[in-house]
N, C-alpha and C. Protein backbone atom coordinates (compact mmCIF):
# COMPACT_ATOMS: atom_id res chain seq x y z
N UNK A 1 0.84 -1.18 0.00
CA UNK A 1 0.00 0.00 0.00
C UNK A 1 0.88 1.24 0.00
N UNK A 2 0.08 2.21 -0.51
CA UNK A 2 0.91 3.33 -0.60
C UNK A 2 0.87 4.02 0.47
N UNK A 3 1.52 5.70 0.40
CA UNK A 3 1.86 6.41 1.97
C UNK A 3 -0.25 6.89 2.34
N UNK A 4 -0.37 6.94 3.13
CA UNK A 4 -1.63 7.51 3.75
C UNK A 4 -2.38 7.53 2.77
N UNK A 5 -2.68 6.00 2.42
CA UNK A 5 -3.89 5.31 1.47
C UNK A 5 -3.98 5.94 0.25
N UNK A 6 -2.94 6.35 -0.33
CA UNK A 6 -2.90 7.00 -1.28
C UNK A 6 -3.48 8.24 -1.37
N UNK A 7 -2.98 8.98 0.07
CA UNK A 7 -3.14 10.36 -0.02
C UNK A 7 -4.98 10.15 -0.12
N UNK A 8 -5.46 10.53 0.75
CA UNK A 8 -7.13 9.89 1.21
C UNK A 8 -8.11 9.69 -0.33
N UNK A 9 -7.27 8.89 -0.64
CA UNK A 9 -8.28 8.17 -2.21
C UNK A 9 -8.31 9.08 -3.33
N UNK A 10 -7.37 9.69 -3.11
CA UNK A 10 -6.62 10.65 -4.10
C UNK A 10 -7.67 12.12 -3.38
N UNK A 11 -6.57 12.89 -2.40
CA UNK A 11 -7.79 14.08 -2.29
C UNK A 11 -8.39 14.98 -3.42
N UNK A 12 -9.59 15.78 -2.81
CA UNK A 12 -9.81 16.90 -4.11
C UNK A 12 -10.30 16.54 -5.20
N UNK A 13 -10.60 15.16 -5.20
CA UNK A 13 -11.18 14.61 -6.38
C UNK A 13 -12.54 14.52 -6.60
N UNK A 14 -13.56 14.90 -5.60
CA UNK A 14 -14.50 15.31 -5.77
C UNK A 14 -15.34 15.79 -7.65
N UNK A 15 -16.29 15.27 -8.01
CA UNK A 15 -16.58 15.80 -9.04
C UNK A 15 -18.25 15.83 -8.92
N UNK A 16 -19.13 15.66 -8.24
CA UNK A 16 -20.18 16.14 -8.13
C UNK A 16 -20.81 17.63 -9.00
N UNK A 17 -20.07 18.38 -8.69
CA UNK A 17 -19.75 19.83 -9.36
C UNK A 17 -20.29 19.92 -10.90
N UNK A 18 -19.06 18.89 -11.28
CA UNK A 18 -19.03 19.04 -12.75
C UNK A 18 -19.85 18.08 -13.55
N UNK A 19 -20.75 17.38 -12.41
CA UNK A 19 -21.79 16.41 -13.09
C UNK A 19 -22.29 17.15 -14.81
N UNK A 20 -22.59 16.05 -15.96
CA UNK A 20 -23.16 16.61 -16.84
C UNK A 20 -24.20 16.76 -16.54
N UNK A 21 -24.82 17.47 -17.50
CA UNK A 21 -26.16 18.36 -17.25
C UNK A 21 -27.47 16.63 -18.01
N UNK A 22 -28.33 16.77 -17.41
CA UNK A 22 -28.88 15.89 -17.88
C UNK A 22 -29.77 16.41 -19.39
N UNK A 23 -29.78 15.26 -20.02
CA UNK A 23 -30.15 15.59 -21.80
C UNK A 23 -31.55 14.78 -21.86
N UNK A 24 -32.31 14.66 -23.15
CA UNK A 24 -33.22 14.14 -23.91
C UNK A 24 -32.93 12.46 -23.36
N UNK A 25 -31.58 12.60 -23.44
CA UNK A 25 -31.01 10.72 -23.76
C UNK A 25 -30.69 10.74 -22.13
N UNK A 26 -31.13 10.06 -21.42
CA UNK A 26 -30.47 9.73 -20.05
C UNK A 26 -29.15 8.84 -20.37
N UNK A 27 -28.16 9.58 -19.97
CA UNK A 27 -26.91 8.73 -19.97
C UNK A 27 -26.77 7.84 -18.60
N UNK A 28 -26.09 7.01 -18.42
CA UNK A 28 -25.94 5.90 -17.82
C UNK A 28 -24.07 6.05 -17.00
N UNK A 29 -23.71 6.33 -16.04
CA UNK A 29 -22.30 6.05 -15.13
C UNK A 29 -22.07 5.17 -14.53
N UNK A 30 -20.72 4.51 -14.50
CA UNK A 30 -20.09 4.04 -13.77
C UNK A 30 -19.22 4.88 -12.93
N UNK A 31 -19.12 4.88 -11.74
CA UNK A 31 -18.62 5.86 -10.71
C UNK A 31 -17.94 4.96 -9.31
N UNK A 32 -16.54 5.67 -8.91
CA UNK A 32 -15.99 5.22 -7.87
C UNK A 32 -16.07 6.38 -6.82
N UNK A 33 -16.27 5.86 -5.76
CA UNK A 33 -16.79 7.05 -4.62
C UNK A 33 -15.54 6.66 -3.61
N UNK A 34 -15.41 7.07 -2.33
CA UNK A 34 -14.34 6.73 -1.66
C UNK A 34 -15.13 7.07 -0.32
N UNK A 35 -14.89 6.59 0.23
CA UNK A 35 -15.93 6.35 1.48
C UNK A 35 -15.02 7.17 2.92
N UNK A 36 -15.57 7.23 3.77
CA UNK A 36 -14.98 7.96 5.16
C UNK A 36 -13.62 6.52 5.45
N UNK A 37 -14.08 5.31 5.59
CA UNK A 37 -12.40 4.46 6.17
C UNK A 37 -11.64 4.41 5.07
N UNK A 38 -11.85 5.38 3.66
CA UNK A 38 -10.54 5.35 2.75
C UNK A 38 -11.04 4.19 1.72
N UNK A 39 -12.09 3.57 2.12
CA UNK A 39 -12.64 2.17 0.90
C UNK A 39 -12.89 2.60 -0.23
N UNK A 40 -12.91 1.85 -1.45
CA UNK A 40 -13.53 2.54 -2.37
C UNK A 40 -14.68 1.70 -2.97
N UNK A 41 -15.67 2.42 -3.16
CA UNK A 41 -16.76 1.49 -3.91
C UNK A 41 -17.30 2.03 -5.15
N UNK A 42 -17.47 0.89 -5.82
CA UNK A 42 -17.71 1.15 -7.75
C UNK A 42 -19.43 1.12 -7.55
N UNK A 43 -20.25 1.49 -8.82
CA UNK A 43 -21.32 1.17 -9.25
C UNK A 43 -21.86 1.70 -10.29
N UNK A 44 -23.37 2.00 -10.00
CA UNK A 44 -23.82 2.35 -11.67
C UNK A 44 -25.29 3.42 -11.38
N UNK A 45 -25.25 4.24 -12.32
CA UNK A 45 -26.46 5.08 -11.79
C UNK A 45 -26.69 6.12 -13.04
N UNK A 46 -28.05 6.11 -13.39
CA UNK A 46 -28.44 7.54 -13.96
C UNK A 46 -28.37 8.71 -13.78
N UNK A 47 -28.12 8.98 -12.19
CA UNK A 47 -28.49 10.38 -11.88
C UNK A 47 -26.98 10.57 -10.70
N UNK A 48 -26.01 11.11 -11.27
CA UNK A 48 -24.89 11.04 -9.95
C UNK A 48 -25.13 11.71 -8.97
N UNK A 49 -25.85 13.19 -8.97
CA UNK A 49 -25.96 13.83 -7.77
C UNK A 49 -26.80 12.73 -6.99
N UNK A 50 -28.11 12.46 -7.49
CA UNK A 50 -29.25 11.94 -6.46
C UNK A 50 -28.08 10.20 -5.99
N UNK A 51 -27.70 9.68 -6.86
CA UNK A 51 -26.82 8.77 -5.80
C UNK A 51 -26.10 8.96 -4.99
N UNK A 52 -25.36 10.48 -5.21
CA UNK A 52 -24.22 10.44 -3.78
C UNK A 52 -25.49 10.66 -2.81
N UNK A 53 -26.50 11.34 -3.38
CA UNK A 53 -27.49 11.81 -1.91
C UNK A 53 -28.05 10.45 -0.98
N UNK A 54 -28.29 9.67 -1.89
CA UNK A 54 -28.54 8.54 -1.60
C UNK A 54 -27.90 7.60 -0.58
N UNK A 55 -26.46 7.48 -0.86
CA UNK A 55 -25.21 6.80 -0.61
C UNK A 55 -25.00 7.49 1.41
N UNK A 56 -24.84 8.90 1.02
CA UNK A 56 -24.97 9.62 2.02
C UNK A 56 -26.16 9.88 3.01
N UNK A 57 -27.40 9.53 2.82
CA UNK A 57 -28.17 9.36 3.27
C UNK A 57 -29.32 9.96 3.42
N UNK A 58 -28.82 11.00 2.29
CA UNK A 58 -30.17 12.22 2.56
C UNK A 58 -31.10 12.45 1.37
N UNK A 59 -30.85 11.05 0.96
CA UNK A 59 -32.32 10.05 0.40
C UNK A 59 -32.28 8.50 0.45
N UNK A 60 -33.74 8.53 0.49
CA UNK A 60 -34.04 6.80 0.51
C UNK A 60 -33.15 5.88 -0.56
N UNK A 61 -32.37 4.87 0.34
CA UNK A 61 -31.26 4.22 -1.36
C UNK A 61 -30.08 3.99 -0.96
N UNK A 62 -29.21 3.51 -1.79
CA UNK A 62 -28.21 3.73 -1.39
C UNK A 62 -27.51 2.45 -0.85
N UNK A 63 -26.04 2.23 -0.94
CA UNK A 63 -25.92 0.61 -0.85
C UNK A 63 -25.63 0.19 0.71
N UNK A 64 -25.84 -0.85 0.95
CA UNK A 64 -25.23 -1.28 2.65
C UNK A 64 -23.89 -0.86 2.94
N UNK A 65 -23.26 -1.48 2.03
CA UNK A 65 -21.84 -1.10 1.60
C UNK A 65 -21.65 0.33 2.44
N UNK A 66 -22.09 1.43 1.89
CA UNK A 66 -21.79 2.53 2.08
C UNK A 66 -22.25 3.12 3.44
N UNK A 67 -23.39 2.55 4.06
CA UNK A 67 -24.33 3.05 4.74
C UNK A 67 -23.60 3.19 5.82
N UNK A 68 -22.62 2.34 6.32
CA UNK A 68 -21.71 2.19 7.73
C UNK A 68 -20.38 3.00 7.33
N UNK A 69 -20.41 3.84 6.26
CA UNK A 69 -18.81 4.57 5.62
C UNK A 69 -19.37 6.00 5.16
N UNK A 70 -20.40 6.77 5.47
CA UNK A 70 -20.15 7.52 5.43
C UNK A 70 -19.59 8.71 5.91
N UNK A 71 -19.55 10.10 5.45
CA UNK A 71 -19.39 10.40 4.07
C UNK A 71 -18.85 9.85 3.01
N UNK A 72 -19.54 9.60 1.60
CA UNK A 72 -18.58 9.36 0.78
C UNK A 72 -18.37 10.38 -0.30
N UNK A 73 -17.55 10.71 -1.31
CA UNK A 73 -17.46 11.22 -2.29
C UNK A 73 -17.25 11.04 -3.63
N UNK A 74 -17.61 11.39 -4.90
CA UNK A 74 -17.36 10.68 -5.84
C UNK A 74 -15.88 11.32 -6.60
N UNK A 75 -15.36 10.13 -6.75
CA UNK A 75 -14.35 10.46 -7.52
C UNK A 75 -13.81 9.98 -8.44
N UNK A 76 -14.46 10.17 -9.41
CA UNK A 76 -14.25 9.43 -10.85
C UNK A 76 -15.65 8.76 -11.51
N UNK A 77 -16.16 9.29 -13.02
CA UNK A 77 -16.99 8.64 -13.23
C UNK A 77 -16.93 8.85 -14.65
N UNK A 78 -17.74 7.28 -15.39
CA UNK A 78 -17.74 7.62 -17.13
C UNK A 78 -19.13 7.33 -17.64
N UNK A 79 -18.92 7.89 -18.35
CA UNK A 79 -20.58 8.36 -19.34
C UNK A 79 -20.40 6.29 -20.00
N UNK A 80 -21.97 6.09 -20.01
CA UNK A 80 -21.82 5.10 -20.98
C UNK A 80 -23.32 4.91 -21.82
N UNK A 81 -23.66 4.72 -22.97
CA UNK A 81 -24.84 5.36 -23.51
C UNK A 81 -25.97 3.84 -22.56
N UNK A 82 -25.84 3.07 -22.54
CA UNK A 82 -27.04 2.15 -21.10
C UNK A 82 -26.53 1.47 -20.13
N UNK A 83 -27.55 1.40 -19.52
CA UNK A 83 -27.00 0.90 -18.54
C UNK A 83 -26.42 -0.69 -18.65
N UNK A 84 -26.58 -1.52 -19.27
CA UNK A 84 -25.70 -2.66 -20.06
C UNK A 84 -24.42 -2.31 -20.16
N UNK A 85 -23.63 -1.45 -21.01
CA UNK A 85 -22.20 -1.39 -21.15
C UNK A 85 -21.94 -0.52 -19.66
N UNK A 86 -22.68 0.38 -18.78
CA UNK A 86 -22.16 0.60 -17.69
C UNK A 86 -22.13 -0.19 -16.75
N UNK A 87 -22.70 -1.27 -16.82
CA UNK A 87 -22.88 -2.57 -15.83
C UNK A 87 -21.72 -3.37 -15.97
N UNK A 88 -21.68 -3.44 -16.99
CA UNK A 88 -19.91 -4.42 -17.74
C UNK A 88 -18.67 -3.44 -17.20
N UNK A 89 -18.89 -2.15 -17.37
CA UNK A 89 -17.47 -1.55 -17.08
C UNK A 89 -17.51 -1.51 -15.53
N UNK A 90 -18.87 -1.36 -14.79
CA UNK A 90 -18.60 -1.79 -13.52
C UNK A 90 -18.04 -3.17 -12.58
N UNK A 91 -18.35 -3.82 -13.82
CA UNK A 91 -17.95 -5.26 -13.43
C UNK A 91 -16.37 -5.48 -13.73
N UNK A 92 -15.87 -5.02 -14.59
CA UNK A 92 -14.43 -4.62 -14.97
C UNK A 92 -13.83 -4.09 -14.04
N UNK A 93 -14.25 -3.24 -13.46
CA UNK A 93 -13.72 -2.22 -12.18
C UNK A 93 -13.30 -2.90 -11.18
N UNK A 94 -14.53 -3.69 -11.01
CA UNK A 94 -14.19 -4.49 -9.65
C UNK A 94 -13.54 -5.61 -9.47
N UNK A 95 -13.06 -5.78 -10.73
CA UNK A 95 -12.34 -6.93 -10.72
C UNK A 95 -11.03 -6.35 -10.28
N UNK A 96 -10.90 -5.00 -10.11
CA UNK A 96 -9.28 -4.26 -10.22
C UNK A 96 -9.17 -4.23 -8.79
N UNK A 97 -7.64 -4.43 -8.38
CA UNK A 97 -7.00 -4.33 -7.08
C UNK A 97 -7.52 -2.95 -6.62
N UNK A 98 -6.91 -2.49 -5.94
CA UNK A 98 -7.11 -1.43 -5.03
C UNK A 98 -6.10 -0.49 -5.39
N UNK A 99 -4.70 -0.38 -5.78
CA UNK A 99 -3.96 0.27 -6.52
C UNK A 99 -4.51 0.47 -7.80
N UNK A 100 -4.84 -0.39 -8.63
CA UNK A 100 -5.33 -0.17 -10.24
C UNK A 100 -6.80 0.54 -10.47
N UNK A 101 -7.62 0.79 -9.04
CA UNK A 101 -8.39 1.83 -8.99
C UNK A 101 -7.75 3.14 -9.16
N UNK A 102 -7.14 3.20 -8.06
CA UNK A 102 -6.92 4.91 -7.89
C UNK A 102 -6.15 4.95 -8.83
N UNK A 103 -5.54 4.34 -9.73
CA UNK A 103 -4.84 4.63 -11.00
C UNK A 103 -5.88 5.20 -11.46
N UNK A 104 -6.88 4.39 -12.00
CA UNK A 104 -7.76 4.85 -12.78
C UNK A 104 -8.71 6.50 -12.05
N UNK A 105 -8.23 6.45 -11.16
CA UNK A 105 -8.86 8.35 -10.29
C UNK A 105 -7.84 8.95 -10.63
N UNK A 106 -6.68 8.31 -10.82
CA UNK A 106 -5.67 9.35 -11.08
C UNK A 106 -5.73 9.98 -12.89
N UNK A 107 -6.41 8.46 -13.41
CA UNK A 107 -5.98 8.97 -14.62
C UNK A 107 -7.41 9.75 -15.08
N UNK A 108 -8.43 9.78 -14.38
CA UNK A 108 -9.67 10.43 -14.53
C UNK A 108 -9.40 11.61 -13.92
N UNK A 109 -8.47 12.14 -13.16
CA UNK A 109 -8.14 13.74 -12.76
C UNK A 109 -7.44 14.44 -13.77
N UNK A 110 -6.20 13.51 -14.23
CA UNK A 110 -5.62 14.03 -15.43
C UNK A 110 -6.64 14.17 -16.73
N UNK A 111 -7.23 13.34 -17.00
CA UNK A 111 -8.25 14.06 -18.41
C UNK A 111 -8.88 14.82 -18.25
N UNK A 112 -9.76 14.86 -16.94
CA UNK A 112 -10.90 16.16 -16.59
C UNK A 112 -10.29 16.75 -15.49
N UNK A 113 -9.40 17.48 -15.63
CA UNK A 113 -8.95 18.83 -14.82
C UNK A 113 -10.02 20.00 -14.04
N UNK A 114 -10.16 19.99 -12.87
CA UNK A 114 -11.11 21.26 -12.20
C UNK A 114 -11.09 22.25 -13.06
């Protein structure tokens, strides 16, 4: 493992903010959040704001997983046109170690810059 969990799940990575705007076409995410003990958890969702609300608790929803870790935050997420190919890339995800995540937050900070 790296120094202080990889610097708390890569800080500042927050992207809630820059959620896309929702369209005609509901797009479909795969998203890694990072939880209050530094965990990280993958999944899949139409709507990213209303899932972190969810996740966090300040709506009905939201996974078990998360429910005993919050706050969480999202950090890192990709457009996929249904929820089928976002289900597959979530399933891809999780097959990844715990280093080859935050690679992938790292390399999702470097393409989409604040």
């Amino acid at each position: 493992m790296t120094d202080s969990k990889t610097a708390r799940c890569i800080s500042n990575a927050s992207r809630t903010s820059d959620e896309p705007t929702e369209s005609k076409h509901q797009a479909w995410y795969t998203y890694l959040v990072c939880c209050s003990d530094e965990s990280l958890y993958c999944g899949v969702t139409n709507n990213l704001a209303r899932r972190l609300k969810q996740h966090n608790g300040e709506l009905v929803g939201g996974a078990k997983y998360t429910a005993t870790r919050r706050p969480v935050e999202i950090k890192a997420f990709w457009p996929h046109p249904n929820r089928s190919q976002a289900s597959q890339h979530e399933y891809q995800i999780k097959q990844l170690s715990r280093p080859r995540k935050l690679a992938l937050i790292q390399q999702f900070l470097v393409e989409n810059p604040a």
